[in-house]
N, C-alpha and C. Protein backbone atom coordinates (compact mmCIF):
# COMPACT_ATOMS: atom_id res chain seq x y z
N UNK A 1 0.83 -1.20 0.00
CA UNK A 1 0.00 0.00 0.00
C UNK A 1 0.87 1.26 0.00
N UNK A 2 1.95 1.30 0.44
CA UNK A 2 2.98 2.24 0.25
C UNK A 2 3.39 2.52 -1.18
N UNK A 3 3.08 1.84 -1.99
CA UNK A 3 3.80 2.49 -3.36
C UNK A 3 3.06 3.25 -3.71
N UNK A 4 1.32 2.96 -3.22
CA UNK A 4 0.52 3.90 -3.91
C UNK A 4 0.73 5.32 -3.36
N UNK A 5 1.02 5.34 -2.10
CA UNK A 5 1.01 6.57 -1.57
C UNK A 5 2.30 7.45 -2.31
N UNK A 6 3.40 7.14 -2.79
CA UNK A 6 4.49 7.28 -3.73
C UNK A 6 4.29 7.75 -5.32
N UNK A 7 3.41 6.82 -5.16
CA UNK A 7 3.31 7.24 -6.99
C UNK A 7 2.03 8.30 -6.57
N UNK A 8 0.78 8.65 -5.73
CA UNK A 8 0.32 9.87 -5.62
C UNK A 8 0.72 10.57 -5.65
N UNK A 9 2.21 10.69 -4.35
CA UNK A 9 2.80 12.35 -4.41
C UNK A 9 3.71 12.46 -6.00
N UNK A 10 4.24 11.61 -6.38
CA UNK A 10 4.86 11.92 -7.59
C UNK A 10 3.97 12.25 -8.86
N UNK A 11 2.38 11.97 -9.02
CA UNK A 11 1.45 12.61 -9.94
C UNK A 11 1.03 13.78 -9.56
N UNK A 12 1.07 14.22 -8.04
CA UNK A 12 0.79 15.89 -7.86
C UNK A 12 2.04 16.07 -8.33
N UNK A 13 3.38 16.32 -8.19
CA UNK A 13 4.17 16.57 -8.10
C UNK A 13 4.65 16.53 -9.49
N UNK A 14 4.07 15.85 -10.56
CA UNK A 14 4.05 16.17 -11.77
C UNK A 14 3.47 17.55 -12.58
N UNK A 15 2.04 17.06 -11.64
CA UNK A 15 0.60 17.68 -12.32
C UNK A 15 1.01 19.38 -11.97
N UNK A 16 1.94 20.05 -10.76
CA UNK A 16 2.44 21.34 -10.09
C UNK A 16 3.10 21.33 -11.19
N UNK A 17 4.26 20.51 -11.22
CA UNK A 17 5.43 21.39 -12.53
C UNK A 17 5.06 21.70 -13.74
N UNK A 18 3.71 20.82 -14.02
CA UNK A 18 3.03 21.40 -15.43
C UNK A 18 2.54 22.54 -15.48
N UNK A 19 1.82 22.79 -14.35
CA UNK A 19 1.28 24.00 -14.12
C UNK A 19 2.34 25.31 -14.05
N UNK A 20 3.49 24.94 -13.22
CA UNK A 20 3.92 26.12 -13.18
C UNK A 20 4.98 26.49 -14.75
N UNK A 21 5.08 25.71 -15.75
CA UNK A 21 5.67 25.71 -17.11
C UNK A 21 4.65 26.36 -17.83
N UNK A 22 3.35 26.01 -17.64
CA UNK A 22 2.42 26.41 -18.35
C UNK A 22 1.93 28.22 -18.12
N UNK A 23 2.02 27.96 -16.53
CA UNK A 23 2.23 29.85 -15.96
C UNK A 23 3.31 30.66 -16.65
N UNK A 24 4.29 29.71 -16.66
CA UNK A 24 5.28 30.84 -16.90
C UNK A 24 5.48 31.19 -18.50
N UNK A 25 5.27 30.03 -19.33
CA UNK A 25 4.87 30.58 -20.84
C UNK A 25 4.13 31.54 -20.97
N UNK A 26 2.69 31.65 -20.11
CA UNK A 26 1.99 31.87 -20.65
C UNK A 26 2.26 33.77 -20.21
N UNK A 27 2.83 34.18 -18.80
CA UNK A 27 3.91 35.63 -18.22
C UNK A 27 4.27 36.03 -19.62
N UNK A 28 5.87 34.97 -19.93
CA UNK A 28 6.66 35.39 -21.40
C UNK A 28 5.59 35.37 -22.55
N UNK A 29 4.38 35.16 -22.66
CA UNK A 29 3.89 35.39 -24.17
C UNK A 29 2.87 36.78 -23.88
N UNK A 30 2.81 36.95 -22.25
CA UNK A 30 1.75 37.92 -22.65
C UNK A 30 2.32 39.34 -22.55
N UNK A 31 3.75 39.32 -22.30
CA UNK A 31 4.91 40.29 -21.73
C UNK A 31 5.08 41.35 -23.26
N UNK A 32 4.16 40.38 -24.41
CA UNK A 32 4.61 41.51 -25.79
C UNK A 32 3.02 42.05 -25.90
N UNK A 33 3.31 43.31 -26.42
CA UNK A 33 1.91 44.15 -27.28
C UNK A 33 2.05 43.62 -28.11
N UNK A 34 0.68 43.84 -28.61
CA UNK A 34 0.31 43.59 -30.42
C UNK A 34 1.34 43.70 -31.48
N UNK A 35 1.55 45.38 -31.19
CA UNK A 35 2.61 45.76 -32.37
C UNK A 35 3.66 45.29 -32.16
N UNK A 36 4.03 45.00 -30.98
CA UNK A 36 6.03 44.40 -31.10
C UNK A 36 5.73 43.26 -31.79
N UNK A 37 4.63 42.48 -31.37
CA UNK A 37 4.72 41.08 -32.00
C UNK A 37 4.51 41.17 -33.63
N UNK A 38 3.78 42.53 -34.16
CA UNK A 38 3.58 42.69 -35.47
C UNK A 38 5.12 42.61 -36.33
N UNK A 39 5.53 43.91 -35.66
CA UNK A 39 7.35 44.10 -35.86
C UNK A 39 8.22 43.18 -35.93
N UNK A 40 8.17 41.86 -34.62
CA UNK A 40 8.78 41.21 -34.94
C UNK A 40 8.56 39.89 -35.77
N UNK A 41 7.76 39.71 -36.09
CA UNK A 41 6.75 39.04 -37.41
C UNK A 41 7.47 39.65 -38.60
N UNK A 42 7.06 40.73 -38.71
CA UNK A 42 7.67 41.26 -40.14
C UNK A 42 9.51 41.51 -40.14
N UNK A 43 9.72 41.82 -38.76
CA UNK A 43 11.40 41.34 -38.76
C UNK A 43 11.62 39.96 -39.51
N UNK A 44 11.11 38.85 -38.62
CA UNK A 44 11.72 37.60 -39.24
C UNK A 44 11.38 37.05 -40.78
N UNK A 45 9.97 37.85 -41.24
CA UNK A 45 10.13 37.99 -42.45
C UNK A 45 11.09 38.31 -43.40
N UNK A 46 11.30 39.41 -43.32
CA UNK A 46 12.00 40.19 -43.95
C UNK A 46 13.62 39.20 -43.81
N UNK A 47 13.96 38.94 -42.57
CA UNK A 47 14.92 37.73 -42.66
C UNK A 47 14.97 36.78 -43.83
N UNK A 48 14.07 36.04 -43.01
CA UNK A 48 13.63 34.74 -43.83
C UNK A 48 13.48 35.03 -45.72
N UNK A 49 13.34 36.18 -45.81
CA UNK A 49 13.39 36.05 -47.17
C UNK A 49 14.77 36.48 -47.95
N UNK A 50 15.52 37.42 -47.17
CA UNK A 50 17.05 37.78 -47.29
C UNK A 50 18.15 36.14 -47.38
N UNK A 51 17.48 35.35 -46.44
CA UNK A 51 17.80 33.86 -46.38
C UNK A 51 18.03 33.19 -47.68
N UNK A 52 16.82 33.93 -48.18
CA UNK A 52 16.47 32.26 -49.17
C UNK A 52 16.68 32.55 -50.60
N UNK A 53 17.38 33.97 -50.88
CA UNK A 53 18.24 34.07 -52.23
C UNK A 53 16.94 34.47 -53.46
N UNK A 54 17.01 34.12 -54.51
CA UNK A 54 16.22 34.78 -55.37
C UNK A 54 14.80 33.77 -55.91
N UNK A 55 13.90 34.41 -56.05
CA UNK A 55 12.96 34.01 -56.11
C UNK A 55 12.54 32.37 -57.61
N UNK A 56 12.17 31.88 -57.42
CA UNK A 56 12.05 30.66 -58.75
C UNK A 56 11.03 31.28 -59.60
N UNK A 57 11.28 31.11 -60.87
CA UNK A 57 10.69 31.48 -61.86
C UNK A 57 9.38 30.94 -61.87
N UNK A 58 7.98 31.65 -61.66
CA UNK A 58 7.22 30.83 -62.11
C UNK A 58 6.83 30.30 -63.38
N UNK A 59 5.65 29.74 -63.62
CA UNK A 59 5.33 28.65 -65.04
C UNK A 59 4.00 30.14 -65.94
N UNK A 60 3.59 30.62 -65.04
CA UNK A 60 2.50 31.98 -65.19
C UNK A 60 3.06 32.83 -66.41
């Protein structure tokens, strides 16, 4: 009967650290405004396409 009491505290003790990973994503995602997140959207755009060299010809 002891293991059960073991593997209980180790499923709270799961079920807390999820929670507090899930808190703390959720701090860091709400820490941006709209527009920074717009900005940096169109930052990594603007990357991502400097990346990837010249465009393929289409068939049009």
């Amino acid at each position: 009967m002891k293991w059960w009491k073991v593997l209980g505290v180790a499923a709270f003790a799961g079920v807390a650290a999820g929670g507090v990973l899930i808190a703390k994503d959720e701090r860091r995602r709400d820490a941006y405004t709209p527009d920074e997140i717009r900005a940096r959207l169109h930052a990594r755009l603007t990357a991502g396409a400097d990346d990837a060299g010249p465009a393929a010809p289409s068939d049009s």
